[in-house]
Protein backbone atom coordinates (compact mmCIF):
# COMPACT_ATOMS: atom_id res chain seq x y z
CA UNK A 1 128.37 153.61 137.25
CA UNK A 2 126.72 152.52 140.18
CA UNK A 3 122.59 151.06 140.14
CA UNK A 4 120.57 150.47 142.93
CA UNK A 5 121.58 151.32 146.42
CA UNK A 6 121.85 147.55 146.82
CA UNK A 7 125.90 148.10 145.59
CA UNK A 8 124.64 146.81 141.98
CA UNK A 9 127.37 148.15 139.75
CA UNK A 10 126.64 148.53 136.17
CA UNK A 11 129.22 148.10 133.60
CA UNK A 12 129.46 151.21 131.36
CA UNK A 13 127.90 151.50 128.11
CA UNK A 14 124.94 149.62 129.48
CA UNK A 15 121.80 150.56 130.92
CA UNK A 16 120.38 149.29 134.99
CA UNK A 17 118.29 145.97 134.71
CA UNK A 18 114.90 146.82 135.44
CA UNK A 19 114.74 144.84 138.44
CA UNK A 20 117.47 143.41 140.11
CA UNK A 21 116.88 140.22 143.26
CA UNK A 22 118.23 140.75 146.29
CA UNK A 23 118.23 139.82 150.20
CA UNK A 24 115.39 142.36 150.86
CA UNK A 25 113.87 142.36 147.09
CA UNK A 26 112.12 139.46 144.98
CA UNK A 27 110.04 141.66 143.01
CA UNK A 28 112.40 140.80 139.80
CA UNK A 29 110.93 136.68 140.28
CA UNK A 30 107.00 137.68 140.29
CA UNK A 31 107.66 140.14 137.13
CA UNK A 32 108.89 137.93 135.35
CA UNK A 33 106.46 135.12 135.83
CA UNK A 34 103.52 137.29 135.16
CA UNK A 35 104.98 138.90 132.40
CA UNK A 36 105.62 135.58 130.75
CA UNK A 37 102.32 134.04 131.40
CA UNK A 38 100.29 136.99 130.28
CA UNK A 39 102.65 136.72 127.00
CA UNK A 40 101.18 132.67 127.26
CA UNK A 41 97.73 133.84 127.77
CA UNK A 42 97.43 136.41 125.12
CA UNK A 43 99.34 133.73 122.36
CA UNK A 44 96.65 130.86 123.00
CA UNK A 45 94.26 133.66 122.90
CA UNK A 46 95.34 134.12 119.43
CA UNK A 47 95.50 130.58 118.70
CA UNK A 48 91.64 130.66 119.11
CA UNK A 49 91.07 133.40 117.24
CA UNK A 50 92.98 131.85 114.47
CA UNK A 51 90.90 128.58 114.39
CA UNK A 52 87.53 130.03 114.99
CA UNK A 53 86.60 130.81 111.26
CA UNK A 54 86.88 127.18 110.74
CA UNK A 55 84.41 126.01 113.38
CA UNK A 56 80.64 127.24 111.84
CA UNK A 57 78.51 127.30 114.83
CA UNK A 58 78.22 129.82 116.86
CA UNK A 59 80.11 130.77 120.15
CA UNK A 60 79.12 127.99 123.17
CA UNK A 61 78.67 128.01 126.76
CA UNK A 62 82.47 126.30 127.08
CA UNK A 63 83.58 129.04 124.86
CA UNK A 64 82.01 131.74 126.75
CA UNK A 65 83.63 130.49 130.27
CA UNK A 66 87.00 130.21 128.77
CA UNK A 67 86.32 134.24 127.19
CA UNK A 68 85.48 135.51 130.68
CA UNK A 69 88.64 133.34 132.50
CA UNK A 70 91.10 134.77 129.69
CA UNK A 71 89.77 138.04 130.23
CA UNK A 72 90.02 137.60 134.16
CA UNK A 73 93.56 136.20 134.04
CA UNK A 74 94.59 139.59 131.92
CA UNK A 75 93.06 141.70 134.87
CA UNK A 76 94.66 140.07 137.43
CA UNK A 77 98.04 140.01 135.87
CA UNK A 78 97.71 143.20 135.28
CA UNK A 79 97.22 143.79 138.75
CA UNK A 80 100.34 141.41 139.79
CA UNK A 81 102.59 143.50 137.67
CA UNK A 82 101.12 147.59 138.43
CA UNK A 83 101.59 146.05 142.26
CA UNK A 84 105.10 145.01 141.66
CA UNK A 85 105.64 148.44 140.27
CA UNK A 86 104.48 149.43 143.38
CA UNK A 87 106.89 147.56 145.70
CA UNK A 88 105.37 143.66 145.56
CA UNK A 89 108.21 141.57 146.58
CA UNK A 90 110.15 143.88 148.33
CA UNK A 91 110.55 143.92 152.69
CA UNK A 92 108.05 145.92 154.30
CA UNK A 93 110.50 147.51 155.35
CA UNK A 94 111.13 149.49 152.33
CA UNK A 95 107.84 150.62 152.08
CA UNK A 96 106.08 153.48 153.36
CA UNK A 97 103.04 153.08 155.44
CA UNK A 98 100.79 154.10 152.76
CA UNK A 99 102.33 152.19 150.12
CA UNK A 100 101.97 148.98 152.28
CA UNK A 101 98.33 150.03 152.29
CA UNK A 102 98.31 150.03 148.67
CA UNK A 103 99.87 147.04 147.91
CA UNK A 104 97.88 144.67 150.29
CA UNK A 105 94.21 146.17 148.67
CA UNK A 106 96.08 145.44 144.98
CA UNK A 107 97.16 141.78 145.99
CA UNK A 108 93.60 141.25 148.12
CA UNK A 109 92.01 141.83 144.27
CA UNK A 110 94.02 139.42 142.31
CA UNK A 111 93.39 136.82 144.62
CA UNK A 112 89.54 137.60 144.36
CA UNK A 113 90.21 137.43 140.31
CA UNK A 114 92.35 134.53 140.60
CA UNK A 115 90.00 132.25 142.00
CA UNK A 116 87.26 133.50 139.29
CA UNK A 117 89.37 132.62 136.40
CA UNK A 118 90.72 129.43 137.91
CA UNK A 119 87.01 128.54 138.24
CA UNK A 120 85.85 129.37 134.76
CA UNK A 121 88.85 127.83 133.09
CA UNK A 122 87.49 124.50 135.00
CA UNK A 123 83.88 124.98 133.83
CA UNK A 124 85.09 125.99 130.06
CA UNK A 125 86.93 122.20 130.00
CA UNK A 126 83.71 120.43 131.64
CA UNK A 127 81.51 122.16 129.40
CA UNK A 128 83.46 120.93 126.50
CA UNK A 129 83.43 117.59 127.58
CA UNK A 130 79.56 118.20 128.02
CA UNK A 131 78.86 119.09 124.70
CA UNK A 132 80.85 116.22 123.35
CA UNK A 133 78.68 113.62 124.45
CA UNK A 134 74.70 112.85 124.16
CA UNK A 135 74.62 109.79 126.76
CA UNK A 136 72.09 110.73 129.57
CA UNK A 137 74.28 108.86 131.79
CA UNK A 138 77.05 110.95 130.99
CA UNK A 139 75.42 114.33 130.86
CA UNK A 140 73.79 113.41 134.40
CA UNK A 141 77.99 112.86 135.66
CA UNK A 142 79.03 115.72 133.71
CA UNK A 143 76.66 118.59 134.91
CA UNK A 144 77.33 116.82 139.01
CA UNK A 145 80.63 117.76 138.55
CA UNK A 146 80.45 120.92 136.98
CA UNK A 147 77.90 122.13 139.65
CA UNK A 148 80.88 120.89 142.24
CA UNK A 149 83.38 122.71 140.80
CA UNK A 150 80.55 125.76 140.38
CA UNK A 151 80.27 125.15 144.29
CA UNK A 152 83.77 125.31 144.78
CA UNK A 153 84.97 128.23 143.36
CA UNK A 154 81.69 130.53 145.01
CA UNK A 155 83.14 129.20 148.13
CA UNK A 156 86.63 129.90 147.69
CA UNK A 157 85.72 133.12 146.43
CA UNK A 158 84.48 133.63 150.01
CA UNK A 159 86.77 132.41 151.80
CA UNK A 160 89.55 134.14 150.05
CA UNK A 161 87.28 137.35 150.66
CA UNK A 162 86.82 137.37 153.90
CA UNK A 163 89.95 136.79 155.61
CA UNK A 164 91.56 137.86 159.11
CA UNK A 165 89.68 141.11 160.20
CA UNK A 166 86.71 140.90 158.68
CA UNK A 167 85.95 144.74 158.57
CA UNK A 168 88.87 145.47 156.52
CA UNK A 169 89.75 141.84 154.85
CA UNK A 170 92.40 143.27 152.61
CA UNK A 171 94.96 143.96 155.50
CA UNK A 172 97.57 141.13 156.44
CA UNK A 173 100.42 143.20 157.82
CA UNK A 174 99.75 142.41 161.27
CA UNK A 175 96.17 140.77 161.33
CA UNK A 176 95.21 138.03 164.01
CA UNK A 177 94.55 135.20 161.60
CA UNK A 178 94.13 131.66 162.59
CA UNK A 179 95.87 129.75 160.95
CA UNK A 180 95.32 131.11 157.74
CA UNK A 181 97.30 127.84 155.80
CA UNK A 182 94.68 125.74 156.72
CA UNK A 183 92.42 127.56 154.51
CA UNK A 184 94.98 127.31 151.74
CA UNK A 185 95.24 123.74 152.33
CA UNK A 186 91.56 123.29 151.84
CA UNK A 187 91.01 125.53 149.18
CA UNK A 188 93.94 123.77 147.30
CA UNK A 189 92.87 120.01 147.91
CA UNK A 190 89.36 120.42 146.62
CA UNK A 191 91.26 122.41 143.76
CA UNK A 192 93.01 119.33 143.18
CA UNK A 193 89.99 117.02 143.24
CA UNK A 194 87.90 118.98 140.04
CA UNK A 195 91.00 118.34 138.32
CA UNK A 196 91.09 114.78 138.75
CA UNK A 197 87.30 114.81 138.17
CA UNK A 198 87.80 116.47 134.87
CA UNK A 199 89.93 113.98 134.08
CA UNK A 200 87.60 111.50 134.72
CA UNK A 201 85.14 112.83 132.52
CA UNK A 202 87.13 112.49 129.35
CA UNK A 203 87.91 108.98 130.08
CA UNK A 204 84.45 108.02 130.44
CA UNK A 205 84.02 109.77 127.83
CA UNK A 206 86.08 107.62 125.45
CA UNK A 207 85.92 104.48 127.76
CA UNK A 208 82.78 103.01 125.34
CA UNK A 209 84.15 104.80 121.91
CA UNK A 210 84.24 102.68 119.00
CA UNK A 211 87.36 103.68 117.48
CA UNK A 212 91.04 102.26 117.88
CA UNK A 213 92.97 102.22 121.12
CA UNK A 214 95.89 104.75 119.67
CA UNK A 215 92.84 107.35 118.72
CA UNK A 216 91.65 107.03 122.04
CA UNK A 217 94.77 107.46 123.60
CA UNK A 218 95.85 110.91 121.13
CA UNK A 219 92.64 111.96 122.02
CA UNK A 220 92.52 111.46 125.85
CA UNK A 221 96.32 112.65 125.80
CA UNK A 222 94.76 116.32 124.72
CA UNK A 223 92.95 116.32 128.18
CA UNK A 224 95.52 114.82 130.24
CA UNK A 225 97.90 118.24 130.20
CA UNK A 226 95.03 119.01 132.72
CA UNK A 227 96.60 116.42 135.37
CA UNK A 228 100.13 118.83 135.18
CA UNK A 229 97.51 121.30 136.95
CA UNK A 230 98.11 118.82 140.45
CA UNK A 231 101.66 119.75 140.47
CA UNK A 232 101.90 123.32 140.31
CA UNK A 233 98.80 123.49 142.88
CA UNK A 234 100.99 121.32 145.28
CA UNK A 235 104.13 123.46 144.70
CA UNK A 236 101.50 126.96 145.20
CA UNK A 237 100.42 124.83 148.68
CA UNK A 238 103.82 124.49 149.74
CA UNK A 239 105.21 127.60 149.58
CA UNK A 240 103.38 129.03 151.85
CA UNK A 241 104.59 130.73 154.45
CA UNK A 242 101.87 130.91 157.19
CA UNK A 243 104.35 133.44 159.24
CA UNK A 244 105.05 135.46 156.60
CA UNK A 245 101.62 136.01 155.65
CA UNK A 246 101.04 137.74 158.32
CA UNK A 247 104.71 139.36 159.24
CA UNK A 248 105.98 140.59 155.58
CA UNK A 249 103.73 138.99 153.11
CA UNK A 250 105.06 141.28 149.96
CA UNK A 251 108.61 139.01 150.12
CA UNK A 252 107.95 135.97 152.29
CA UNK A 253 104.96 135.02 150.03
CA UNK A 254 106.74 135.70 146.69
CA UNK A 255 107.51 131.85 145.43
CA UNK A 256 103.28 131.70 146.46
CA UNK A 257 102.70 134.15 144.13
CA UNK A 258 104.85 133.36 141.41
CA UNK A 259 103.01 129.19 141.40
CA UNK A 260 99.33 131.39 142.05
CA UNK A 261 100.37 133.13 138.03
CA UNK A 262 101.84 129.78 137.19
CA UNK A 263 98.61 127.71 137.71
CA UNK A 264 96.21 130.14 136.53
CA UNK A 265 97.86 130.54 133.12
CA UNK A 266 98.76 127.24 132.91
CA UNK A 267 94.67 126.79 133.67
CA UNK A 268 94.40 128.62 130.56
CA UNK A 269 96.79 126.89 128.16
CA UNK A 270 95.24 123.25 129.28
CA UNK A 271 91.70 124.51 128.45
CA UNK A 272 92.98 125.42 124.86
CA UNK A 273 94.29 122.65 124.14
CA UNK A 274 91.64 120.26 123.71
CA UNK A 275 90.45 122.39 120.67
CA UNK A 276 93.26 122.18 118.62
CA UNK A 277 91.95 120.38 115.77
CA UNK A 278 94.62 118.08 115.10
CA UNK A 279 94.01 116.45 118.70
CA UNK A 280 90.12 116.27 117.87
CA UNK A 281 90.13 115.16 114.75
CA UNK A 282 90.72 112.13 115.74
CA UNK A 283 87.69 111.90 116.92
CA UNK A 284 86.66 111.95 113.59
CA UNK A 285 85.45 108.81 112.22
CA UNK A 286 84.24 109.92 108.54
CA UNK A 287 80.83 109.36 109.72
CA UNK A 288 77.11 111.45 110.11
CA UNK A 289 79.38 114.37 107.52
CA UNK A 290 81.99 115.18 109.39
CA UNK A 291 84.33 113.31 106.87
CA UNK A 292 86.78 115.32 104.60
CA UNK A 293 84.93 117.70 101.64
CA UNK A 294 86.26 119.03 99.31
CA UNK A 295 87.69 122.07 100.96
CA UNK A 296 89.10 119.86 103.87
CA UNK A 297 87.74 118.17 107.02
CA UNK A 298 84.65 119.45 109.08
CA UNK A 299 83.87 122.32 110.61
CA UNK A 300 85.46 122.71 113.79
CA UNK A 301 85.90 119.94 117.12
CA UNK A 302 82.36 118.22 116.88
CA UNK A 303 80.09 120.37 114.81
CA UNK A 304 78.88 121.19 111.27
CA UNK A 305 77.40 124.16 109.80
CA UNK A 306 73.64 123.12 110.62
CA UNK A 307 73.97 120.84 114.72
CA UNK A 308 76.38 119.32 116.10
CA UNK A 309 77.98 115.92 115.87
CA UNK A 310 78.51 114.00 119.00
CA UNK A 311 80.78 111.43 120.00
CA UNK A 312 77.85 108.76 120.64
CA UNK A 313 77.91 108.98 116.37
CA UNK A 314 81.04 106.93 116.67
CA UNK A 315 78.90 104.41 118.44
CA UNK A 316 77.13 100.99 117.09
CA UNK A 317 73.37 102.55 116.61
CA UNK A 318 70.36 100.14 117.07
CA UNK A 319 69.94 98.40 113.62
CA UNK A 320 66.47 97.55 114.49
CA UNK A 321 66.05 101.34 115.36
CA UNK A 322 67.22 101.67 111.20
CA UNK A 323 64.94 99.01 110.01
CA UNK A 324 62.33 100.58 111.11
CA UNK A 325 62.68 103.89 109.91
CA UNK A 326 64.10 102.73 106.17
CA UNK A 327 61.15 100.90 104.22
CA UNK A 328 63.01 98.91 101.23
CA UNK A 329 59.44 98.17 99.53
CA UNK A 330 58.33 101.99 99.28
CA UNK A 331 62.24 102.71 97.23
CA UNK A 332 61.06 102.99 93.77
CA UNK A 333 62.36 106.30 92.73
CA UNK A 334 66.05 106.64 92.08
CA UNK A 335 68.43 109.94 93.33
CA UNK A 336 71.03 110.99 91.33
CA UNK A 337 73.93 111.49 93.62
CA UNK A 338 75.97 114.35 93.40
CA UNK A 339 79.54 113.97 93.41
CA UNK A 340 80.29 115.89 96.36
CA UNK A 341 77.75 113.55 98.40
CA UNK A 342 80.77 110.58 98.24
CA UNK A 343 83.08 112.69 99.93
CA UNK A 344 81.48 111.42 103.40
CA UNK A 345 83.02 108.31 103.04
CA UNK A 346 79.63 106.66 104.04
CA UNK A 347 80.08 103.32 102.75
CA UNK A 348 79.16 99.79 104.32
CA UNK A 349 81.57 96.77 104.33
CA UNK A 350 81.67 95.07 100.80
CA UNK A 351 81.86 91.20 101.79
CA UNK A 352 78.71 90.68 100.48
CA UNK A 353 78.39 87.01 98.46
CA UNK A 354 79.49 86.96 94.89
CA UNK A 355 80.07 90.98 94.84
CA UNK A 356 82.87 92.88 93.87
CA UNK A 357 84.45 95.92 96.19
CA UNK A 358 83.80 98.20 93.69
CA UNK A 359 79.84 97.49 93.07
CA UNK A 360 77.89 99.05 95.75
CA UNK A 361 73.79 99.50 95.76
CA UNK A 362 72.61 103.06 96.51
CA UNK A 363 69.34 104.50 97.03
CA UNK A 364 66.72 103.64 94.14
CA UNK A 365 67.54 100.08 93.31
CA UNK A 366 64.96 97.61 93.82
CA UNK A 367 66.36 94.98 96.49
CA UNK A 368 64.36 91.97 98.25
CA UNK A 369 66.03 91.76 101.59
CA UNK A 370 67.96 94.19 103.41
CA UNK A 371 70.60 94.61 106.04
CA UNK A 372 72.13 97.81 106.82
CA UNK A 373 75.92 97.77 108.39
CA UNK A 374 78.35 100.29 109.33
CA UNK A 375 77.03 103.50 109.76
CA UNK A 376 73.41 103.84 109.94
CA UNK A 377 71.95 107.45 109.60
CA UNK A 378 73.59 110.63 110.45
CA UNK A 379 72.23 113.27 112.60
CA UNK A 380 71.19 115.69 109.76
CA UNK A 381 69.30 112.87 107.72
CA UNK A 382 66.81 111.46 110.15
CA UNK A 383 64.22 111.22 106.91
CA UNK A 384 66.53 111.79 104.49
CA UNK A 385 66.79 108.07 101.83
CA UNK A 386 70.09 109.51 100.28
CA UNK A 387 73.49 107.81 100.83
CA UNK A 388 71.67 104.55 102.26
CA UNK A 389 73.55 101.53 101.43
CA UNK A 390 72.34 98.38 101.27
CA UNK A 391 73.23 94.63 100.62
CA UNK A 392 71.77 91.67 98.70
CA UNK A 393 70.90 88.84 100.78
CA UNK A 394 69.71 85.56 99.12
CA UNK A 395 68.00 82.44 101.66
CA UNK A 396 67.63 79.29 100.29
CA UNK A 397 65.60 76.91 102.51
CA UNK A 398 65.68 73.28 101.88
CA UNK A 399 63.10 70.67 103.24
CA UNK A 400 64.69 67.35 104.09
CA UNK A 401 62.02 64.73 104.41
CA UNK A 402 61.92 61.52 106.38
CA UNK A 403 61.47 58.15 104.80
C-alpha cells in the first residue's frame, strides 16, 4: 500500500511512519528532537522531585529560576511540536498562505520562550553557586555576573522580538532584514561568554577549599557539563542559513531549530546536575553537622534543617576568633553528651604529648591551657560549649644562669 504522495511505499501488515524526511520535508528531524528533549526535561524534572524530601529547607531563589525555565522549556516544546503538526519543516511551498501565517506567529513564540528559559536555566546555576559560598569577595563576583547574564537575556529577548518589519515582527517569509545572522552571531557569542563565566564561578569557588585535590576535581566536574553548552551553541550558530531565513525558513532553518531544542534542554539537564547529591557530597567535610546521622548524611547540597552550611565551613577559621569566644576558666559544669551528638565526627587531631587516640577531653573538664584545632565552631553553635574539644598543653620554662 502506498503512504505519502512522496512514492513512500509501505510494506503490508504495517502501519505509515508518522513522519517520513524527504527533499521538500524535514519535519520528521525537529519532531524527533523535541520529542526527545521534552522526554529529557520532564525525567530530570522527576529526578528533583525525587530528591527534594531529603533537602529540609525550603524552596530557593536557584530553585525557583530553574521551576520557571523547566516550565518555559515545556511551553515552548510544546509549541515546536503543535507547529510541526502544522507543517514546520516542510517547503513553503506546501503550505497554504494561511498556514504559512500560522506557522511563522507559532515559531516567532518559541523563540521569545526560548531565550527566557535559556536565561533562567543560567541564573538557576549562578544562584546555586551564590548560595554556596559566604566570601564577600565572591558574592560581589557572583551577583556581577548574574546581573550580566540578567542583562543579556532582557536584551536578547528584544532583539529576538523585534525583528525585520517591526509592525508585524513575526513575519520572515519575505521580510527586508539586514542581515539578520549578525544578530544571531551576537546573541550567540555573549551566550557563550555567561557560560564560561559560570564556569568560572565554580572554580573560584573551590580554588581556596580546604579539602583534597580529587574532591575538588568530582566536585568541579559536576559544573563542568556546563562547558558542553559552547558546542551545541556553536553548532545552533552555524547552521544558520541567513537566505533561508528569509526565503523558506520552515525547511532551510530546520538543523537551527533542531540545536535551538538541543541547547535549551541540554540547559536544563546541566543545571540539574550539580544537585545530585552524590556530586555534592563531596563537599561534605563532616564538619559544622553536616556529617552522617544516624539516618544517613545531611539534609540536602549545603543545608540543614535549621540554616545553611556554606562552603567557607570547609575553611581554616580564625583560632584567635575561637579563643575569644570559648573561656576555659568559666567551664566548671560538665554536659552529658548524647550519643547521637558523636555522629558529627567533630573531633580534633589526637597527637597531643603522652595521650592515647582513644582519650579525648570534652566539655566540663577542668584544663589549664588550651588550644583548639581542626574544626572550630559550627554555624548553629555560635554560644553553644557542647562538642568543644580541647588539648592539654604543659610549658616548662627553665632559667639558665650565668656564672
Amino acid at each position: 500500500m502506498s503512504g505519502s504522495s512522496s512514492g513512500f511505499v509501505v510494506p503490508p501488515g504495517q502501519y505509515p511512519p508518522f513522519a517520513v524526511v524527504t527533499d521538500t520535508d524535514h519535519g520528521a528531524w525537529i519532531i524527533i528532537t523535541a520529542s526527545l528533549g521534552l522526554c529529557w526535561v520532564l525525567l530530570f524534572s522527576g529526578i528533583r522531585v525525587f530528591i527534594r524530601p531529603s533537602v529540609r529547607h525550603g524552596l530557593e531563589l536557584d530553585e525557583y529560576a530553574i521551576i520557571a525555565s523547566t516550565l518555559l522549556t515545556i511551553i515552548q516544546s510544546s509549541i515546536i511540536l503543535s507547529a510541526c503538526s502544522s507543517g514546520l519543516g516542510r517547503s513553503k511551498e506546501l503550505l497554504a498562505n494561511d498556514t504559512q501565517s500560522t506557522l511563522q506567529r507559532m515559531y516567532y513564540a518559541s523563540n521569545l520562550f526560548f531565550v527566557l528559559a535559556l536565561g533562567l536555566s543560567k541564573l538557576s546555576v549562578g544562584l546555586l553557586l551564590l548560595r554556596l559560598t559566604s566570601v564577600r569577595l565572591h558574592k560581589i563576583i557572583f551577583m556581577s555576573v548574574m546581573a550580566f547574564i540578567a542583562v543579556w537575556t532582557i536584551a536578547a529577548f528584544f532583539t529576538s522580538a523585534l525583528q525585520c518589519d517591526l509592525s508585524q515582527p513575526w513575519i520572515i517569509i519575505s521580510a527586508r532584514c539586514t542581515d539578520p545572522s549578525l544578530r544571531v552571531r551576537i546573541i550567540g557569542a555573549f551566550d557563550i561568554l555567561t557560560e564560561i563565566f559560570l564556569f568560572g564561578m565554580a572554580v573560584i569557588l573551590i580554588w581556596d577549599l580546604q579539602t583534597s585535590i580529587r574532591n575538588k576535581i568530582l566536585v568541579l566536574s559536576a559544573f563542568v557539563f556546563r562547558l558542553l553548552m559552547i558546542i551545541t551553541t556553536a553548532f545552533r550558530i552555524a547552521t544558520f542559513d541567513s537566505t533561508g531565513w528569509t526565503t523558506d525558513p520552515t525547511i532551510r532553518e530546520d538543523l537551527f531549530i533542531v540545536w535551538t531544542q538541543t541547547e535549551l534542554v541540554y540547559s536544563i539537564i546541566s543545571a540539574t546536575i550539580p544537585i545530585l547529591r552524590p556530586f555534592m557530597q563531596n563537599l561534605n567535610s563532616q564538619f559544622g553537622g553536616m556529617g552522617k546521622t544516624s539516618s544517613g548524611y545531611g539534609s540536602g547540597y549545603g543545608h540543614s534543617s535549621q540554616r545553611g552550611y556554606q562552603l567557607s565551613n570547609m575553611k581554616s577559621a580564625d583560632r584567635s576568633k575561637v579563643r575569644n569566644e570559648i573561656d576555659p576558666t568559666t567551664s566548671t559544669g560538665a554536659l552529658n553528651p548524647q550519643p547521637h551528638d558523636y555522629n558529627y565526627e567533630i573531633w580534633s587531631n589526637n597527637e597531643i604529648q603522652g595521650q592515647p587516640p582513644g582519650e579525648r577531653k570534652l566539655e566540663g573538664q577542668t584544663h589549664s591551657k588550651d588550644e583548639i584545632h581542626g574544626d572550630t565552631t559550627s554555624v548553629d553553635s555560635n554560644d553553644s560549649q557542647r562538642l568543644i574539644i580541647r588539648k592539654d598543653v604543659s610549658f616548662q620554662v627553665r632559667y639558665d644562669t650565668a656564672t
